[in-house]
Structures are given as structure tokens and as C-alpha cells.
Protein backbone atom coordinates (compact mmCIF):
# COMPACT_ATOMS: atom_id res chain seq x y z
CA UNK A 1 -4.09 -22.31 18.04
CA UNK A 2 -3.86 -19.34 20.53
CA UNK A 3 -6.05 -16.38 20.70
CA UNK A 4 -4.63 -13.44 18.05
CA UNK A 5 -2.28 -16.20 16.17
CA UNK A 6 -5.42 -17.49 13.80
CA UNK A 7 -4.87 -15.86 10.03
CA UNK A 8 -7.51 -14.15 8.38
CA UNK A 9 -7.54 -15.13 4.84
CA UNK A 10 -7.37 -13.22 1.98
CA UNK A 11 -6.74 -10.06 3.58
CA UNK A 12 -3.70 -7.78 2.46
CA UNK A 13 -2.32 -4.44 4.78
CA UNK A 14 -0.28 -2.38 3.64
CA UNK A 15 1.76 0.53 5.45
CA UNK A 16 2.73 2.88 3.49
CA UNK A 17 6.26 3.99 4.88
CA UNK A 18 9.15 6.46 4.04
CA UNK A 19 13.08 6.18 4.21
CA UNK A 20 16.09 8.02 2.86
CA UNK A 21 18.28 10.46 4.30
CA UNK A 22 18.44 14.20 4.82
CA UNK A 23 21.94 15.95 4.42
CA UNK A 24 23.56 19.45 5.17
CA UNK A 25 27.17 20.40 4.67
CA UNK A 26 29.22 19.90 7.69
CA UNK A 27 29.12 23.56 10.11
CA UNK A 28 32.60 24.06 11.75
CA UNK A 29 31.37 23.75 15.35
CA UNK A 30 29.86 20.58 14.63
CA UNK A 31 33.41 19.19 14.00
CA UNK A 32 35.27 17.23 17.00
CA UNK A 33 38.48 15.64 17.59
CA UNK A 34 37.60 12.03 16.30
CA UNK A 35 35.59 13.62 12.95
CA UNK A 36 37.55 13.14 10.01
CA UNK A 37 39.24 16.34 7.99
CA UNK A 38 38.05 15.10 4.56
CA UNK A 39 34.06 14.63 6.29
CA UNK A 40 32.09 17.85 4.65
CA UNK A 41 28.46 17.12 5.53
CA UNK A 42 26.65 15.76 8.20
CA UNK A 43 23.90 13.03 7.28
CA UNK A 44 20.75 11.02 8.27
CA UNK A 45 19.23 7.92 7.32
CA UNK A 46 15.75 7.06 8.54
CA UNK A 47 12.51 5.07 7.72
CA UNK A 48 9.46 5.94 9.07
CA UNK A 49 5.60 4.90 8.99
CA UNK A 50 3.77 7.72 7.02
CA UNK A 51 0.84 8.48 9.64
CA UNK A 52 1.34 8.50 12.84
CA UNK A 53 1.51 4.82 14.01
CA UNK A 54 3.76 2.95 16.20
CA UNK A 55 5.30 -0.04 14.69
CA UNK A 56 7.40 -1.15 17.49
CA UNK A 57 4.81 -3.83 18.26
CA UNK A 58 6.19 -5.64 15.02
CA UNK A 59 9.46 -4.41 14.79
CA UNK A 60 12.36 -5.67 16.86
CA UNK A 61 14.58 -3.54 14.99
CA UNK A 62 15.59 -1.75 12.06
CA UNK A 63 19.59 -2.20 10.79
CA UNK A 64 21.45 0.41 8.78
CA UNK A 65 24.48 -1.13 6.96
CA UNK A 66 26.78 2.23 6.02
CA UNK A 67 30.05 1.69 4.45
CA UNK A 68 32.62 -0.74 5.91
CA UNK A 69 34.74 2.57 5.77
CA UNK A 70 32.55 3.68 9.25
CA UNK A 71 33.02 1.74 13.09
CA UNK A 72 30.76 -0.69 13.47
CA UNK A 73 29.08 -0.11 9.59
CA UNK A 74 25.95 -2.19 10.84
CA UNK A 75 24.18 0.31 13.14
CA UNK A 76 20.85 -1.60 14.73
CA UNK A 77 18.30 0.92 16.41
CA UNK A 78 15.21 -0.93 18.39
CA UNK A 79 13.11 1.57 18.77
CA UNK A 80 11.73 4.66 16.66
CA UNK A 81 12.82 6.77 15.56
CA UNK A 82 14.50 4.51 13.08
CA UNK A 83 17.15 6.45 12.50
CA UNK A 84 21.64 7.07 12.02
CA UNK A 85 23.46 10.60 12.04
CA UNK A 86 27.02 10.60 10.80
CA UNK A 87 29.20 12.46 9.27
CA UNK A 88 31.00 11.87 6.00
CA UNK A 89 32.39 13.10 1.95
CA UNK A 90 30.81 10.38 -0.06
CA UNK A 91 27.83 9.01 -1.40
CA UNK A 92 26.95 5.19 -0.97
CA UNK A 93 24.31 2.60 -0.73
CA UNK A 94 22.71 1.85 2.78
CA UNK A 95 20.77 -1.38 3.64
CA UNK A 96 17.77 -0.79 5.37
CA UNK A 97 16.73 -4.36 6.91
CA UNK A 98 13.16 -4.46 8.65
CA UNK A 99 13.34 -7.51 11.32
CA UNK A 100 10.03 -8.31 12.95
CA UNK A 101 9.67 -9.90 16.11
CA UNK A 102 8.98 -13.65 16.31
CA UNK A 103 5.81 -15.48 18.16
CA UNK A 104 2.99 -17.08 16.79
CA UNK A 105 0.80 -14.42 17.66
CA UNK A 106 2.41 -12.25 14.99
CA UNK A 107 3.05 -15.25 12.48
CA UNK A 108 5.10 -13.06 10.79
CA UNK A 109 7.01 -15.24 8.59
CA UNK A 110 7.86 -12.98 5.24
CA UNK A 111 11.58 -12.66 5.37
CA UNK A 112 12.65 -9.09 6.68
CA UNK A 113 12.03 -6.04 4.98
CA UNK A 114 14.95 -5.04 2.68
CA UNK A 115 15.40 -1.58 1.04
CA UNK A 116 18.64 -0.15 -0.69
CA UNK A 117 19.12 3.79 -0.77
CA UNK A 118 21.67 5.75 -2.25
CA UNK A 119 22.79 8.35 0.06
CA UNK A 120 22.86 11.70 -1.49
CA UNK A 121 24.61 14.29 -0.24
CA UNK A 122 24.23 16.39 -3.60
CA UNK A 123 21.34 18.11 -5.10
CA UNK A 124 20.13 16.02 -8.07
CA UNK A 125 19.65 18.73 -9.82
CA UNK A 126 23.34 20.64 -9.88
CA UNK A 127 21.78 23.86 -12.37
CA UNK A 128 19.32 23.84 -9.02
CA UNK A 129 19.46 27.05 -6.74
CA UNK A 130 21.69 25.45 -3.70
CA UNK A 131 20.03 25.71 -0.43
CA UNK A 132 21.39 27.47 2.66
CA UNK A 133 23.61 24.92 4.36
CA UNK A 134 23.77 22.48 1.63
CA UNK A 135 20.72 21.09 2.40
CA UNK A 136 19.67 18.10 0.37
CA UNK A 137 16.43 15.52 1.06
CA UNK A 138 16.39 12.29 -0.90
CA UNK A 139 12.56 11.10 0.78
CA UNK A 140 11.39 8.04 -1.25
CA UNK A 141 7.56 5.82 -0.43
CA UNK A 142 7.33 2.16 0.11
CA UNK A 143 4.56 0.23 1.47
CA UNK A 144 5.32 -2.81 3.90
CA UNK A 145 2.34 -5.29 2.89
CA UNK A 146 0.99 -8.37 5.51
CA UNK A 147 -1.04 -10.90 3.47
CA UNK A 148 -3.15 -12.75 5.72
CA UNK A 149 -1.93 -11.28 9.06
CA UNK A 150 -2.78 -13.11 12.19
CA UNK A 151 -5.73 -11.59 13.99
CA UNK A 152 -2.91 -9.73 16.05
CA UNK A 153 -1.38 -7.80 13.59
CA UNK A 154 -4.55 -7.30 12.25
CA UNK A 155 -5.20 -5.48 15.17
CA UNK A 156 -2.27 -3.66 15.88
CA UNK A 157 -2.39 -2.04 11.97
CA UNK A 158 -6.37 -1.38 12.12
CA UNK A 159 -5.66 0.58 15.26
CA UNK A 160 -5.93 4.12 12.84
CA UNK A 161 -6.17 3.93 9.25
CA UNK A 162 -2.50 3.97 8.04
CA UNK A 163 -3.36 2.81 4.18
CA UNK A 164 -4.21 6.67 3.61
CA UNK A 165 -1.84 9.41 2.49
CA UNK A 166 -2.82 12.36 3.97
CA UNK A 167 -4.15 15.12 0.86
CA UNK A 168 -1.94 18.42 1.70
CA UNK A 169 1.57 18.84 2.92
CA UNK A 170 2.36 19.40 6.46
CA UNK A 171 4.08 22.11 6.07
CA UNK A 172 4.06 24.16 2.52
CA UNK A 173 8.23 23.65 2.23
CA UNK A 174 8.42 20.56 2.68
CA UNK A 175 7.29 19.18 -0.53
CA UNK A 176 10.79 17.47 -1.32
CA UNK A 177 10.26 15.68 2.22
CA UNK A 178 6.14 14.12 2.53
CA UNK A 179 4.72 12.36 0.65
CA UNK A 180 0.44 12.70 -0.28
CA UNK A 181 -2.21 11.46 -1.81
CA UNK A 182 -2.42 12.90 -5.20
CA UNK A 183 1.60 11.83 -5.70
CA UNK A 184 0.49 7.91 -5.39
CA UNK A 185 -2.52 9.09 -7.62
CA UNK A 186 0.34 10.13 -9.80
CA UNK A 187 2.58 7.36 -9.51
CA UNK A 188 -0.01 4.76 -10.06
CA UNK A 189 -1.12 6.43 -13.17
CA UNK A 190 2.42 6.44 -14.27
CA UNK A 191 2.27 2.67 -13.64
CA UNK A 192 -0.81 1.77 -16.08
CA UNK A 193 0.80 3.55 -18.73
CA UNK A 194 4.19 1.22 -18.19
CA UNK A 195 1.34 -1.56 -17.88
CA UNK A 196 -0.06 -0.98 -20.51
CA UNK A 197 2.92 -0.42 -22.61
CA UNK A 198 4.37 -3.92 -21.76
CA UNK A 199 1.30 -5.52 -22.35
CA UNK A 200 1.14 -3.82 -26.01
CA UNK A 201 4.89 -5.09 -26.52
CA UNK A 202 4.05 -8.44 -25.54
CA UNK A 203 0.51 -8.14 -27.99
CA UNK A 204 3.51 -6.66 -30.73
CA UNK A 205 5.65 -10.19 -29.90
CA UNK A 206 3.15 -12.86 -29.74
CA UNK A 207 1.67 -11.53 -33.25
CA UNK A 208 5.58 -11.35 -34.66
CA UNK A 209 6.08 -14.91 -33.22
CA UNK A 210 2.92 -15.92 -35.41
CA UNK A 211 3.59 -14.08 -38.55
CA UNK A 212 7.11 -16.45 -38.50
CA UNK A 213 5.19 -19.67 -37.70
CA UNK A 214 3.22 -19.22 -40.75
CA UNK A 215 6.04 -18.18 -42.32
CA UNK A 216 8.08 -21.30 -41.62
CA UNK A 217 5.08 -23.26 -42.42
CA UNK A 218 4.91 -22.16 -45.68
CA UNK A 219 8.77 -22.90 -46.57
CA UNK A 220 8.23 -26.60 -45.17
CA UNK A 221 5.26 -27.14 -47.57
């Protein structure tokens, strides 16, 4: 076994990441010859580590599949950042694939990274103030997770902390945009409670289920 490709066991990383798309209504001098009359905003789609690491050392490439409507609807981009402009009038899903590179030294053997977003080019919100230009951010968090990564990959990730949300916003405006610390705080407390509430439905079942065994015993006798 080389140097780098030995596992290390029960270890878990996970890389908190970002990915969505960022929209604006189409401005008349962005319009050429070949864009569409019907197109009325111009869009993004993007996925991104959350600190500032570079994952290119894992990942070969990142594919966008847009709608079979567009050329060449499976756009592949190799290097950050991981990211497709176009143009357009309608919202669709968009299949963000991950692909890693290959070699034993990465062992990286999960099958590649999948996400589906629904492009919005709309604010969810339609009673919401509109912003100038249109402009609509649809940000949502993921977290890629190695289990037992190779001593490489290991490495590569324990370079700078990247499990860690940074606590404040980058930028006051841009709270539609980042991500932070106390919003997984949130979310994960969020997640007990559904826990905790399936758990209590399952408690509610089980005795249900038991109340018509003994039921059904007592008919039988």
C-alpha cells in the first residue's frame, strides 16, 4: 500500500459547502444577437467550499445539467470557480454532479456528489419589496462528508479548518447569500425537534400496535 493511500479508520470530514444560483433581470445591453427575445434575466449557478479552501485537489470537475432547452445542457467546469452564467425566462431543476479524481492515493470511492436545485429567478416571497434589478439569491448549505479518508485527503482537508462556519456575515447585506454559525446552530436545533417528534410517533405506534395485540388476544380466548 503506497504512502498517503492507507485509510484512517473511523474518522469522518466534512466540508461544509454552498450552491444555488444568483439571478437579476436581463439589462438591455447585456442582450446580443444569438440571446433569445423571450430570455428576461440573466442567471448563475455555482457551488462553492464555505471557507476558503481549494478543492481542486479532489475534484476533477463539477457538471451542471440545465435544461435540454440550452446548447450543450451538460456544462462541465474543471476548475473553481464552479460555476454557469446564462441567460433565460424559466425556472428549472439543475444537477449539480461532484466527480472526484481517481488514484489510490485519494481512495475516493463514494459515488459522486449529487445535488438538485431549483433555479429561481423569482423572489420567494412575491408581497417582498423587489430589489433593484430583479435581484434574487437562492444560497442553500450542504456538507460533502469523507468517512475514513486515505491519509491524503486527510491531509489535503486538515490543511485549515474548513468544518467551521465562520460567526458574522461578511458583509452586513448579504445575509440571503452566507451562511454562519448560529444558522447550523439553528438548523440542527430544528432537527432534534423533527427527531424527537418521529421518535414520539413511533413511541405513539409501537404502544397502538400493543394495545391491538392484547386486544386480539382477548377475542381468541
Amino acid at each position: 500500500m503506497s504512502s498517503g493511500s492507507r485509510r484512517i479508520k473511523n474518522v469522518s470530514i466534512s466540508v461544509p459547502i454552498l450552491y444555488g444560483n444568483h439571478a437579476v433581470k436581463l439589462a438591455p445591453e447585456k442582450r446580443t444577437e444569438k440571446t433569445p427575445p423571450d430570455h428576461t434575466h440573466e442567471w448563475t449557478v455555482f457551488l462553492k467550499p464555505v471557507q476558503d479552501i481549494d478543492l481542486s485537489q479532489l475534484i476533477k470537475k463539477v457538471t451542471f445539467k440545465l435544461h435540454e432547452t440550452y446548447d450543450t445542457p451538460v456544462r462541465a467546469v474543471d476548475k473553481p470557480p464552479y460555476e454557469v452564467t446564462e441567460t433565460g425566462w424559466g425556472e428549472f431543476e439543475i444537477v449539480i454532479k461532484i466527480h472526484f479524481h481517481s488514484g489510490s492515493e485519494l481512495g475516493i470511492n463514494e459515488k459522486n456528489f449529487q445535488i438538485f436545485h431549483g433555479l429561481k429567478l423569482h423572489p420567494f416571497n412575491p408581497k417582498s419589496p423587489p430589489r433593484e434589478n430583479g435581484e434574487v439569491h437562492s444560497v442553500l448549505y450542504d456538507e460533502l462528508v469523507f468517512q475514513d479518508p486515505t491519509e491524503k485527503v486527510f491531509e489535503i482537508l486538515t490543511q485549515k479548518p474548513v468544518n467551521l462556519l465562520p460567526y458574522e456575515l461578511s458583509d452586513p447585506s448579504k445575509r440571503d447569500q452566507e451562511f454562519i454559525r448560529t444558522d447550523e446552530i439553528d438548523e440542527l436545533a430544528r432537527l432534534d425537534v423533527y427527531i424527537n417528534k418521529v421518535k414520539e410517533e413511533i413511541e405513539n405506534q409501537r404502544n397502538e400496535y400493543k394495545d391491538l395485540e392484547q386486544e386480539k388476544i382477548a377475542l381468541l380466548q
